[in-house]
C-alpha atoms as a PDB file:
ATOM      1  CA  UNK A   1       0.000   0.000   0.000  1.00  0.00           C
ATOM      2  CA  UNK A   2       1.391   3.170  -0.960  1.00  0.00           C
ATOM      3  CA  UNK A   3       1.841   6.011   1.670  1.00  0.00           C
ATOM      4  CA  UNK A   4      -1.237   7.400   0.600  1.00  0.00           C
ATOM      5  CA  UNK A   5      -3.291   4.840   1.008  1.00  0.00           C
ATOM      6  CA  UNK A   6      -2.153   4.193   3.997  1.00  0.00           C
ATOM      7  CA  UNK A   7      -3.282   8.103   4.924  1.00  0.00           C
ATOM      8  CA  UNK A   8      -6.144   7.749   3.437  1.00  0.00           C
ATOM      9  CA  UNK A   9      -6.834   4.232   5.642  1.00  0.00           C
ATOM     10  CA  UNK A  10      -5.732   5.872   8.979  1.00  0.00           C
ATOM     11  CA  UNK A  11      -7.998   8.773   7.887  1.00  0.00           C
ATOM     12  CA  UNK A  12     -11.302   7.037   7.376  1.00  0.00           C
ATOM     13  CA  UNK A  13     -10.278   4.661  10.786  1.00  0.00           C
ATOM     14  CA  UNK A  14      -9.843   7.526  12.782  1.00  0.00           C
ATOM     15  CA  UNK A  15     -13.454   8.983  11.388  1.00  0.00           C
ATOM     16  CA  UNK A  16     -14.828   5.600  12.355  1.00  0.00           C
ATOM     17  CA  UNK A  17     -13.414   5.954  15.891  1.00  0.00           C
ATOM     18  CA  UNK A  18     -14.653   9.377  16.104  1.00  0.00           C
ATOM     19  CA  UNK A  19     -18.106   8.485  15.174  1.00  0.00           C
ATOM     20  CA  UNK A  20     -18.483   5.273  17.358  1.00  0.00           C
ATOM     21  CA  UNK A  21     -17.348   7.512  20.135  1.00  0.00           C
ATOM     22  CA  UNK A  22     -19.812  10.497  19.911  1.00  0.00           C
ATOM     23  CA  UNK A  23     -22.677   7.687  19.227  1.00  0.00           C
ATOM     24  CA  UNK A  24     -21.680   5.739  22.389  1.00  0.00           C
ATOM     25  CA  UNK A  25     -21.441   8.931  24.451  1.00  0.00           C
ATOM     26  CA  UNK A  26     -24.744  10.420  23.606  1.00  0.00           C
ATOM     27  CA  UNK A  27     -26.633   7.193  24.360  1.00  0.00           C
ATOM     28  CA  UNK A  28     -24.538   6.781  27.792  1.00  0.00           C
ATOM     29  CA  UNK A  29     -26.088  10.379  28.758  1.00  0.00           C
ATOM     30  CA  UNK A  30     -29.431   9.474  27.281  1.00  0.00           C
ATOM     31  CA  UNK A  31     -30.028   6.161  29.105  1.00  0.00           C
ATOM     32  CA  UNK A  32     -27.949   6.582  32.089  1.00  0.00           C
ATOM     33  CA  UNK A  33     -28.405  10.159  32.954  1.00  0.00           C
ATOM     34  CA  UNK A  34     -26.474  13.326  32.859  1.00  0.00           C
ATOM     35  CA  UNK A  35     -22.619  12.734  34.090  1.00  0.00           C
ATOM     36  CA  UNK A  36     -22.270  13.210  37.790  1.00  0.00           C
ATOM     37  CA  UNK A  37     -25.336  11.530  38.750  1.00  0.00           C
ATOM     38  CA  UNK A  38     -25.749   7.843  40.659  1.00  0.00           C
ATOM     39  CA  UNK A  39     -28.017   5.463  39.904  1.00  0.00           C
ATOM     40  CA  UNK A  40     -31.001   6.080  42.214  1.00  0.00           C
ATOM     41  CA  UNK A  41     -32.067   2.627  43.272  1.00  0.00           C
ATOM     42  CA  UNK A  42     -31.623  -0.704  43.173  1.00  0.00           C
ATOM     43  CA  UNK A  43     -34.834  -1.281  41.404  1.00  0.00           C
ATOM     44  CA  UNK A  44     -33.850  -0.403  38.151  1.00  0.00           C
ATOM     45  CA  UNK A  45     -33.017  -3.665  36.790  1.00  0.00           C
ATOM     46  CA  UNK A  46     -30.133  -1.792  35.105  1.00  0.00           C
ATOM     47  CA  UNK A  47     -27.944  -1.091  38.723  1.00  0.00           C
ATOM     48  CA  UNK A  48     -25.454  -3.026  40.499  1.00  0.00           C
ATOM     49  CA  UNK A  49     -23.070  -2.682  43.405  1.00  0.00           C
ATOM     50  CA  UNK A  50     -19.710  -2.658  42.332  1.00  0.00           C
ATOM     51  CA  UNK A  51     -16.462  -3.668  44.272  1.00  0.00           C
ATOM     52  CA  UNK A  52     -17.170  -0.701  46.779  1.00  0.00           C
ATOM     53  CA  UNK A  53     -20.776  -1.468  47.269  1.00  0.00           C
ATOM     54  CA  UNK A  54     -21.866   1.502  45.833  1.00  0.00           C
ATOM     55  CA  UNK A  55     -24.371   1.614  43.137  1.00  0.00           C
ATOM     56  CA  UNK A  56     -23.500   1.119  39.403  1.00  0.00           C
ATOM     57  CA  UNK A  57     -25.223   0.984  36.199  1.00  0.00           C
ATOM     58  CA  UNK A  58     -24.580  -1.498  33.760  1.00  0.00           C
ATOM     59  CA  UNK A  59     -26.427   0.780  30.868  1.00  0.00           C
ATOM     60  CA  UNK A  60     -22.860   1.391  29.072  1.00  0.00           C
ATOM     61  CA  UNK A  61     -22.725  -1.993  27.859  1.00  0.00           C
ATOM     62  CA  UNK A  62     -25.630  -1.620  25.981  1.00  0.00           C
ATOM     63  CA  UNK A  63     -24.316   2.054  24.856  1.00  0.00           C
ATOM     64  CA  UNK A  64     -21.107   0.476  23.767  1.00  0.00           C
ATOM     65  CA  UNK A  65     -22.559  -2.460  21.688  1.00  0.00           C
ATOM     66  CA  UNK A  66     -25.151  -0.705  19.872  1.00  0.00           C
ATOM     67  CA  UNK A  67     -22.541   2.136  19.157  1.00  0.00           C
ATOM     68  CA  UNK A  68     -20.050  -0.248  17.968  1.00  0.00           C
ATOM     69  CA  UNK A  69     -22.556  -2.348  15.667  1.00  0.00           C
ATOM     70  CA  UNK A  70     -23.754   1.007  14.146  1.00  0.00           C
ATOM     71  CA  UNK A  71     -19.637   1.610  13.769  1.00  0.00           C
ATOM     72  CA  UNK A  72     -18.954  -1.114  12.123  1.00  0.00           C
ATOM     73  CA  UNK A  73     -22.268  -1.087  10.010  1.00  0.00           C
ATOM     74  CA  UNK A  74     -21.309   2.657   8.167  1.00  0.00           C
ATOM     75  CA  UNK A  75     -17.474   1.911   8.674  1.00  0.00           C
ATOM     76  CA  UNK A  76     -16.417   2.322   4.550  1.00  0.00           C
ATOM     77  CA  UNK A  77     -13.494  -0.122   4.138  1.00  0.00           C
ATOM     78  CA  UNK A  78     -15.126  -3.433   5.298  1.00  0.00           C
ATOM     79  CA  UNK A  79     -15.243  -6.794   3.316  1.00  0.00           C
ATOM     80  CA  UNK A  80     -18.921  -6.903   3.461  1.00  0.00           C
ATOM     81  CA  UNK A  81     -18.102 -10.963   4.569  1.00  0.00           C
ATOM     82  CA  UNK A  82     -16.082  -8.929   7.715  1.00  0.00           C
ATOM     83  CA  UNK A  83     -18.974  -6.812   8.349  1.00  0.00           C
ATOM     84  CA  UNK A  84     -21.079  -9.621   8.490  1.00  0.00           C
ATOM     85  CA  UNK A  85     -19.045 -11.896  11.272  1.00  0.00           C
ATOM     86  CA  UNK A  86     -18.599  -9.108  13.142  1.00  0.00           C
ATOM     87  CA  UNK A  87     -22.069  -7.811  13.510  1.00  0.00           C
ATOM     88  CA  UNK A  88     -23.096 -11.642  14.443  1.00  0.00           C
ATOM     89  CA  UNK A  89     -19.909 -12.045  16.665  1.00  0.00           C
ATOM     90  CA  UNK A  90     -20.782  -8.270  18.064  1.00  0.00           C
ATOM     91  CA  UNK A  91     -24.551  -8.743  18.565  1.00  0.00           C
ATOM     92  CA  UNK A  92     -24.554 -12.544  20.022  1.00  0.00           C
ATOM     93  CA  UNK A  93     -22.067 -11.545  22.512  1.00  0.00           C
ATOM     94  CA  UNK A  94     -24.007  -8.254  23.850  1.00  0.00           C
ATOM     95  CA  UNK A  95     -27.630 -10.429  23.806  1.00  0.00           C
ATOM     96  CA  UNK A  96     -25.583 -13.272  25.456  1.00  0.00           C
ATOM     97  CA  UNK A  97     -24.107 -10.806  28.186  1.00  0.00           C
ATOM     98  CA  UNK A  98     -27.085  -9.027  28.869  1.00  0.00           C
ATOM     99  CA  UNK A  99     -28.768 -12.081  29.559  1.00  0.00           C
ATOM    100  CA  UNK A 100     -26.231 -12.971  31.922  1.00  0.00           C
ATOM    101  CA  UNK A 101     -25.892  -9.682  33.462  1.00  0.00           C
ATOM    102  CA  UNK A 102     -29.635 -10.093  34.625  1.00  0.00           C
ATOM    103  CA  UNK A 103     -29.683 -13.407  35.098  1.00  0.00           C
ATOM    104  CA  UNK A 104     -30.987 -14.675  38.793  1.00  0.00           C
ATOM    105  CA  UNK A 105     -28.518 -17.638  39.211  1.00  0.00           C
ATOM    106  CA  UNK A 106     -25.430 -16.246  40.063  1.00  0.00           C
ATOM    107  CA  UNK A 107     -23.353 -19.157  42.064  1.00  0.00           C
ATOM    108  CA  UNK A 108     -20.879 -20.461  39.701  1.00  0.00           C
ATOM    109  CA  UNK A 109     -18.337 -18.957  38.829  1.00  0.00           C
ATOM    110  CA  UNK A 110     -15.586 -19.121  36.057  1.00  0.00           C
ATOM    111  CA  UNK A 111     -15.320 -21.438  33.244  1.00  0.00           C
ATOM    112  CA  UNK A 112     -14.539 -24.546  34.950  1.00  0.00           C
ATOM    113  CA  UNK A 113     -17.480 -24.211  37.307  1.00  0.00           C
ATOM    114  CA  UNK A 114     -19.643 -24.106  34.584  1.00  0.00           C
ATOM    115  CA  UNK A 115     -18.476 -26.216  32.043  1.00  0.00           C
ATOM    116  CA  UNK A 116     -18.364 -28.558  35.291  1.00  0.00           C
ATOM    117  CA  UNK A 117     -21.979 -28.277  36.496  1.00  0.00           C
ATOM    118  CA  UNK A 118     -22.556 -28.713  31.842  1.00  0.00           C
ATOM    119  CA  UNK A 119     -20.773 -31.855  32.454  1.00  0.00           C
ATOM    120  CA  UNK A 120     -23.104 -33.187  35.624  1.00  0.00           C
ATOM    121  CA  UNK A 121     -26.005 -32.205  33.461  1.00  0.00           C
ATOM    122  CA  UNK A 122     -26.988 -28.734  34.805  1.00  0.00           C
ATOM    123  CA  UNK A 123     -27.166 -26.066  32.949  1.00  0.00           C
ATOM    124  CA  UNK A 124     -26.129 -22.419  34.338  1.00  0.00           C
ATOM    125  CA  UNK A 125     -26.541 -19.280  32.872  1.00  0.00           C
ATOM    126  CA  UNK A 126     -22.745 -19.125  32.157  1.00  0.00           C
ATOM    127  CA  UNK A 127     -23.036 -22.072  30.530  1.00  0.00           C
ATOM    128  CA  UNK A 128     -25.673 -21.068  28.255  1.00  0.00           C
ATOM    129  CA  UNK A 129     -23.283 -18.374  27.288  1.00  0.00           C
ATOM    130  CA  UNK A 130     -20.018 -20.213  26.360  1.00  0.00           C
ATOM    131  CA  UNK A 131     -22.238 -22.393  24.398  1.00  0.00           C
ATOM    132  CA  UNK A 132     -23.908 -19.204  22.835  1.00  0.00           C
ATOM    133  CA  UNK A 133     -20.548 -17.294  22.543  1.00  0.00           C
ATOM    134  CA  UNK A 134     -19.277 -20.529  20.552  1.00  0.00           C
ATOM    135  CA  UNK A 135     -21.865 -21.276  19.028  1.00  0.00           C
ATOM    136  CA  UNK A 136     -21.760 -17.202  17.247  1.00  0.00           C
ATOM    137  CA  UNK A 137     -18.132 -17.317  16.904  1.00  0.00           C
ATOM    138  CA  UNK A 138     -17.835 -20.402  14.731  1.00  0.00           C
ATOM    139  CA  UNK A 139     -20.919 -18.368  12.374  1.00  0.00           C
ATOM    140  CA  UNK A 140     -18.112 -15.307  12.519  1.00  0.00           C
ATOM    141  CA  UNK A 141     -15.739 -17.530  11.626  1.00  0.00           C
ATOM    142  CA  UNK A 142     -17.004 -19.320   9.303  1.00  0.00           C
ATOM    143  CA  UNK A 143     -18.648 -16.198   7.438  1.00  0.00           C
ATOM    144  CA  UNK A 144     -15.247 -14.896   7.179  1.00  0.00           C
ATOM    145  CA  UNK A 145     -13.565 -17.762   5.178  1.00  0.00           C
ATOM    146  CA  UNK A 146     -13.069 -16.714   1.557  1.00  0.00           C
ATOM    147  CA  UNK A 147     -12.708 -19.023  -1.050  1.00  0.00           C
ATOM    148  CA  UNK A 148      -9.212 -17.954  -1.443  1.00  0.00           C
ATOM    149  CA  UNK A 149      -8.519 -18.713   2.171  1.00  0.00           C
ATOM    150  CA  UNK A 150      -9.593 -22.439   1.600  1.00  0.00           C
ATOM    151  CA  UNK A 151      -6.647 -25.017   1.065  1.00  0.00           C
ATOM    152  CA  UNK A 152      -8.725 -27.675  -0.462  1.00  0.00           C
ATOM    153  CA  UNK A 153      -8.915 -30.347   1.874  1.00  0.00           C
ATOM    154  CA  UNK A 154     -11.552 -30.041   4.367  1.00  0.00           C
ATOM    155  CA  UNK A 155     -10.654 -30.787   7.391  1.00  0.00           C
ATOM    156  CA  UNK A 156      -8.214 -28.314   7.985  1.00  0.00           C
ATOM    157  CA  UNK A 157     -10.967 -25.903   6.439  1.00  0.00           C
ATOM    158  CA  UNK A 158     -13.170 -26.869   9.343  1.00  0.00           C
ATOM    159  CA  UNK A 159     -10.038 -26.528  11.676  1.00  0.00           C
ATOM    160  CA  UNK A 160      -9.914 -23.444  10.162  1.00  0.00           C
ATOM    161  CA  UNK A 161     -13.483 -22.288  10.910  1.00  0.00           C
ATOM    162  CA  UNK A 162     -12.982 -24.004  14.494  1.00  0.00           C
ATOM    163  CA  UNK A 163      -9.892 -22.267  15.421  1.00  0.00           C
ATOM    164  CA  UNK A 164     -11.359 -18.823  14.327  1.00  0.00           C
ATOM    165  CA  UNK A 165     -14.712 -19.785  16.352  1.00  0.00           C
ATOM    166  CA  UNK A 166     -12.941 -20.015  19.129  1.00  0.00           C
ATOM    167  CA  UNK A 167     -10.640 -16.747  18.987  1.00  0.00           C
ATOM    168  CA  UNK A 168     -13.636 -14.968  18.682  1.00  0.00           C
ATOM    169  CA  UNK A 169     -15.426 -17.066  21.731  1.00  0.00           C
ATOM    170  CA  UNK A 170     -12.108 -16.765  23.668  1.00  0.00           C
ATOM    171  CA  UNK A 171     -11.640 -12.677  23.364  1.00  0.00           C
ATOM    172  CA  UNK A 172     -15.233 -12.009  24.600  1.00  0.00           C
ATOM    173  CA  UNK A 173     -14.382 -14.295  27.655  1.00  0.00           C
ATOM    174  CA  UNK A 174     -11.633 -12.576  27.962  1.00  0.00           C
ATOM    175  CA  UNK A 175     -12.106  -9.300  28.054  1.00  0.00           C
ATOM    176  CA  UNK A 176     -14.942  -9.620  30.123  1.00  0.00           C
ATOM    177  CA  UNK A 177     -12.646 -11.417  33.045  1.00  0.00           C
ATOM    178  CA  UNK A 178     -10.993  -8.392  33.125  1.00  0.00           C
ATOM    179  CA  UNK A 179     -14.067  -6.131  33.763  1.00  0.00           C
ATOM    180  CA  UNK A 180     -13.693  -6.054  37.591  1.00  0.00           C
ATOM    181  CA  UNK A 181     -12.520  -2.889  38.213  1.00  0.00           C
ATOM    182  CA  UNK A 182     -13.377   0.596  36.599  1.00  0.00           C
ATOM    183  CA  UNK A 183     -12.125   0.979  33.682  1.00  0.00           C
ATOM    184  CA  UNK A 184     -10.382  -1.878  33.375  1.00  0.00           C
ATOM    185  CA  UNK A 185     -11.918  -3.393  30.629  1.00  0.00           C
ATOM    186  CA  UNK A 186     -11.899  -0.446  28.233  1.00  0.00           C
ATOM    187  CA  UNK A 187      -8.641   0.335  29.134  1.00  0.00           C
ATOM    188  CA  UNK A 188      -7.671  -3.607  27.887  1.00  0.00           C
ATOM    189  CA  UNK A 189      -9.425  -2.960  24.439  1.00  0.00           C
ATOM    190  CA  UNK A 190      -8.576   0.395  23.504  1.00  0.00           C
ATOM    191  CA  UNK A 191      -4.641  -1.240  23.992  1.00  0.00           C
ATOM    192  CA  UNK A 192      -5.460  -4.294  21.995  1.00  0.00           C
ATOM    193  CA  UNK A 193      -7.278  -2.647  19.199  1.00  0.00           C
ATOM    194  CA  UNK A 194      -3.603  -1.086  17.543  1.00  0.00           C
ATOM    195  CA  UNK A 195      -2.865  -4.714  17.519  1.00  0.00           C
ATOM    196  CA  UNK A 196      -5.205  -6.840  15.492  1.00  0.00           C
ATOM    197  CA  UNK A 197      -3.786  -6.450  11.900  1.00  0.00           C
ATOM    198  CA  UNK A 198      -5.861  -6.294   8.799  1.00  0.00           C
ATOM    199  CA  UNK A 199      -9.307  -5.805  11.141  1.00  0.00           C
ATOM    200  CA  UNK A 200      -8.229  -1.748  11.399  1.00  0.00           C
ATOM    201  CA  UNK A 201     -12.182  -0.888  10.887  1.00  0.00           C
ATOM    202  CA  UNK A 202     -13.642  -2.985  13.126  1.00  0.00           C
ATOM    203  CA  UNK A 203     -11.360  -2.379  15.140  1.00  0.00           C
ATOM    204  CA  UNK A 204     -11.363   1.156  15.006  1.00  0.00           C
ATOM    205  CA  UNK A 205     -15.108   1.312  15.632  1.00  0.00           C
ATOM    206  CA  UNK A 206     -14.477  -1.032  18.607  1.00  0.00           C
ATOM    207  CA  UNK A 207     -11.898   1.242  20.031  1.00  0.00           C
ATOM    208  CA  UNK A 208     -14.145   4.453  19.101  1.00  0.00           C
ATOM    209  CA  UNK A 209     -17.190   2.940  21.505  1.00  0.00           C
ATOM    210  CA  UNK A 210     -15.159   2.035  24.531  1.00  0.00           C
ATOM    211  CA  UNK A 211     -13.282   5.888  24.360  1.00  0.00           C
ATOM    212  CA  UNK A 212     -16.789   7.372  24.657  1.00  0.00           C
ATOM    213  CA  UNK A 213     -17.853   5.216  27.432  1.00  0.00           C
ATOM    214  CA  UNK A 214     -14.201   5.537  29.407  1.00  0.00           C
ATOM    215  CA  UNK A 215     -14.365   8.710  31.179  1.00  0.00           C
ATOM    216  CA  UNK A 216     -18.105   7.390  32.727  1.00  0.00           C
ATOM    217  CA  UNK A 217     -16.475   3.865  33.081  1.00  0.00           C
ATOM    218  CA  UNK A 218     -13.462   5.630  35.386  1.00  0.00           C
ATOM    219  CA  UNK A 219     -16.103   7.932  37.460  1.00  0.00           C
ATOM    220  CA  UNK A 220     -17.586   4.797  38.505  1.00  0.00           C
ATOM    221  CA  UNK A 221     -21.310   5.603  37.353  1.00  0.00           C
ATOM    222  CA  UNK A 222     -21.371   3.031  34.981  1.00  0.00           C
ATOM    223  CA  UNK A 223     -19.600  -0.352  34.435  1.00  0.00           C
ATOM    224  CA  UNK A 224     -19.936  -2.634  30.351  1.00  0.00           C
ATOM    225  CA  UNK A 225     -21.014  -5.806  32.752  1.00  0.00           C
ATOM    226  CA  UNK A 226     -21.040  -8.938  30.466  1.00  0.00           C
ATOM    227  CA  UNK A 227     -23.041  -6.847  27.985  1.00  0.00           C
ATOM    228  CA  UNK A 228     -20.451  -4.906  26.609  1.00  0.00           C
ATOM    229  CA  UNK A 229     -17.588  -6.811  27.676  1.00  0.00           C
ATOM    230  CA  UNK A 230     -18.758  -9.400  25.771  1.00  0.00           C
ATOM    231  CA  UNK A 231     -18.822  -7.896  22.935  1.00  0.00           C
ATOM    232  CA  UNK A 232     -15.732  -5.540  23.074  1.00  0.00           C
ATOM    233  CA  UNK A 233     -14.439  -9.560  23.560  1.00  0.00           C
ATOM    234  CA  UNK A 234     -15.979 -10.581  20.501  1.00  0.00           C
ATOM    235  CA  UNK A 235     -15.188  -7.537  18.029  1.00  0.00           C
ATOM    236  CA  UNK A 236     -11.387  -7.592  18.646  1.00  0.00           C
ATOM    237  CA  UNK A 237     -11.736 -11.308  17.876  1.00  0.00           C
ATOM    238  CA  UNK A 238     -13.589 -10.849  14.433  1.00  0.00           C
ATOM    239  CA  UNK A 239     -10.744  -7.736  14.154  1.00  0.00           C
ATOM    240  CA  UNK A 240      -7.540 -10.172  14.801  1.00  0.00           C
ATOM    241  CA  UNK A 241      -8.881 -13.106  12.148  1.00  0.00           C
ATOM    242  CA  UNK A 242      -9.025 -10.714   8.906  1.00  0.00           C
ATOM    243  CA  UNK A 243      -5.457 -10.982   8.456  1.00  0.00           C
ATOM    244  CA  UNK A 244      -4.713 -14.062  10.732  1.00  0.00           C
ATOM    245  CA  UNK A 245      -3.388 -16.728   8.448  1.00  0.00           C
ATOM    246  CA  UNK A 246      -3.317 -20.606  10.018  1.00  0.00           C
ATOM    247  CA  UNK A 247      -0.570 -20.434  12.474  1.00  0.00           C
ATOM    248  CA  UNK A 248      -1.782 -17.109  13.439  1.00  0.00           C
ATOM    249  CA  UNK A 249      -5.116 -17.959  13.855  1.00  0.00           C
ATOM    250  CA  UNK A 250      -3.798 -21.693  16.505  1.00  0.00           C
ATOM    251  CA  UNK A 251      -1.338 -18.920  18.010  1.00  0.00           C
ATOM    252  CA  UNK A 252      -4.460 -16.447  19.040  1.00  0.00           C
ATOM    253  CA  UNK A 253      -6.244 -19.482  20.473  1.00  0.00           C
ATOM    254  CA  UNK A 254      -2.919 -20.434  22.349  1.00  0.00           C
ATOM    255  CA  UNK A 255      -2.595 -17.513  24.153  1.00  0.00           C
ATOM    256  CA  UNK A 256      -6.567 -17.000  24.790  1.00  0.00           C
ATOM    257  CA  UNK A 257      -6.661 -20.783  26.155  1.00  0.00           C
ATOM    258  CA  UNK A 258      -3.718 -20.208  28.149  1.00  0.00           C
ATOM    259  CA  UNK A 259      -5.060 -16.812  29.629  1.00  0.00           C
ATOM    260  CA  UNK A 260      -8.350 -18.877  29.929  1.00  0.00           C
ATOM    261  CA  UNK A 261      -6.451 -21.239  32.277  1.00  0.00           C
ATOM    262  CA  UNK A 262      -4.518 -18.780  34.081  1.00  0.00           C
ATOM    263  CA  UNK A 263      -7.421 -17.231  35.221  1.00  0.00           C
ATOM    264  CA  UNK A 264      -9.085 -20.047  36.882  1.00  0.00           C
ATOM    265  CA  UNK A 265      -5.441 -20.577  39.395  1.00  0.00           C
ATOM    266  CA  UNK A 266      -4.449 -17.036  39.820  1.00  0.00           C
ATOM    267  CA  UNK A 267      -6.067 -13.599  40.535  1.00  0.00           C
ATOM    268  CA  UNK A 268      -5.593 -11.164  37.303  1.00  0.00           C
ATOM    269  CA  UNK A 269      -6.047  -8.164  39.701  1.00  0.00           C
ATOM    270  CA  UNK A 270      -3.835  -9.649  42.375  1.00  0.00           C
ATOM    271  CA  UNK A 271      -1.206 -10.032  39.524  1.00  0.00           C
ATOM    272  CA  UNK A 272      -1.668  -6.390  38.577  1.00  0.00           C
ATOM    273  CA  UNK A 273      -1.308  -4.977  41.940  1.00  0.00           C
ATOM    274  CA  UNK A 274       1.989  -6.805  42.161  1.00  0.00           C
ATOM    275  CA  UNK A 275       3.478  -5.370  39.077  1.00  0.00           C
ATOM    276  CA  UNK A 276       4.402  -1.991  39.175  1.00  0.00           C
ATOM    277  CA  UNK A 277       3.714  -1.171  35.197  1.00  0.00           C
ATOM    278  CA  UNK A 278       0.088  -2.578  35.234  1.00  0.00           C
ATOM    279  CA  UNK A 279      -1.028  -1.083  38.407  1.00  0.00           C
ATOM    280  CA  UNK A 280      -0.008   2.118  37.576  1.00  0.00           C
ATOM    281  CA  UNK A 281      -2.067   1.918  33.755  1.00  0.00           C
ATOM    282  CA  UNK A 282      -4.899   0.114  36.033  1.00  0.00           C
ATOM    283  CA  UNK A 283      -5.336   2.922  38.572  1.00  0.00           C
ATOM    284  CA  UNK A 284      -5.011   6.015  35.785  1.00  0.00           C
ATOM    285  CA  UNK A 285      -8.016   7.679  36.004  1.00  0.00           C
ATOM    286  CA  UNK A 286      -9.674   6.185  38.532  1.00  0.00           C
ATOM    287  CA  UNK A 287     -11.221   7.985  41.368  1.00  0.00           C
ATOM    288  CA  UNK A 288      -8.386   7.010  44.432  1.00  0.00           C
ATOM    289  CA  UNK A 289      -9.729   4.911  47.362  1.00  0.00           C
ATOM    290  CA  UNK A 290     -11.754   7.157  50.166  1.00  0.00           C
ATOM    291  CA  UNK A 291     -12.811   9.494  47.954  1.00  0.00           C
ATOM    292  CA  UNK A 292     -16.284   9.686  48.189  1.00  0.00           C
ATOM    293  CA  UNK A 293     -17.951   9.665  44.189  1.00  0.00           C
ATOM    294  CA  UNK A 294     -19.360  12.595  42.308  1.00  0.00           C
ATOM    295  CA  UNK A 295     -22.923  13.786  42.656  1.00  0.00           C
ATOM    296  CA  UNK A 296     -25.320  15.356  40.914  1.00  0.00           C
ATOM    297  CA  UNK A 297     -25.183  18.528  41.546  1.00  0.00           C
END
């Protein structure tokens, strides 16, 4: 590509961003209230507590998926096969997360626990959404196999399609372990979406949505829960597969699985507490401990 090209690529990924950014900040203020206030009550189906007990809302995940969707929908630059996994990818994961999000049953937790309680024959609501979450990546992935991309013999095609599934699957759990402390989460994809190749519009309108729901995400008024987690998860999945060849593709899944793993034996905030680097990144922005939170005035 020539260097302006590449200008002209930064240029419409950066007006992708942009856009993403305003949409997911309007609809934060619309559904969640002007910035500054708390959520009133617990009734609204839409509030948690959050690590300090105080009252959250879980309405930016919604603002973040729909604003992402509509980024990557009017993004110019996508392989309309692209567009399509990630729209699937992007929507399954926010339907699956809200469901979780306001699910009753909340005892199990991590991917062992449910994939353990699968196993017995009991089915959780985490379960329900690995299965889901697989079930949408492997359409992703499979909706972004060219018939270039296909080597002729078909089982590595469907190892192909497999692998992919699971990137995409993986990311969206991923990213939404990380989602337990403000702004954690957005903080994790805004890094990761320089990162993911060929997917630059995707990515960008990925990146866009979680920079207009940061500074709300860091006040502690609002949190992405599984809703947008999931689907931050899922987009920088779809994003890292456009240019993933083969080995790329088993190396994603690699690291995801072993991530995946590491999660279920040690504490990813513990770890980042204990390194200097990653606390420091973790705690910019974020209202210090005994500081009581902004009101409405």
């Amino acid at each position: 590509m020539t260097s302006r090209g590449i200008g002209a690529a930064v240029a419409r990924a950066a007006l992708t961003g942009a856009a993403s950014a305003a949409v997911s900040r309007q609809l934060l203020r619309r559904w969640a209230g002007p910035s500054g206030a708390r959520p009133r009550a617990s009734r609204d189906r839409w509030t948690r507590a959050n690590h300090r007990g105080e009252p959250i809302s879980l309405l930016e995940g919604p603002a973040f998926a729909v604003a992402a969707g509509v980024g990557v929908a009017l993004a110019p630059g996508i392989p309309a096969r692209v567009r399509a996994a990630a729209l699937v990818a992007g929507a399954a994961a926010a339907g699956l997360g809200a469901y979780d999000d306001h699910a009753e049953q909340q005892v199990r937790k991590g991917l062992a626990g449910h994939l353990g309680a699968l196993a017995r024959g009991e089915i959780t609501t985490g379960a329900v959404k690995v299965l889901g979450l697989t079930s949408s990546g492997l359409v992703a992935s499979a909706l972004m196999r060219s018939t270039r991309e296909r080597s002729g013999t078909r089982v590595r095609d469907v190892l192909d399609v497999l692998a992919g599934g699971a990137v995409v699957a993986g990311s969206a759990n991923l990213v939404n372990l990380l989602d337990l402390r403000p702004g954690r989460a957005v903080k994790a994809t805004l890094l990761a979406a320089p990162f993911v190749g060929g997917g630059v519009p995707v990515a960008a309108a990925t990146a866009g949505a979680a920079l207009g729901v940061l500074p709300e995400d860091l006040a502690e008024r609002t949190m992405l829960g599984d809703t947008g987690a999931n689907a931050a998860g899922a987009l920088l999945g779809v994003a890292a597969l456009v240019s993933a060849r083969r080995r790329g593709r088993w190396a994603l899944l690699a690291a995801l699985v072993a991530l995946t793993v590491a999660s279920e034996k040690v504490s990813f905030t513990r770890v980042i507490e204990s390194t200097p680097l990653l606390r420091e990144l973790d705690a910019w922005g974020r209202r210090p401990p005994g500081l009581p939170p902004v009101t409405a005035g």
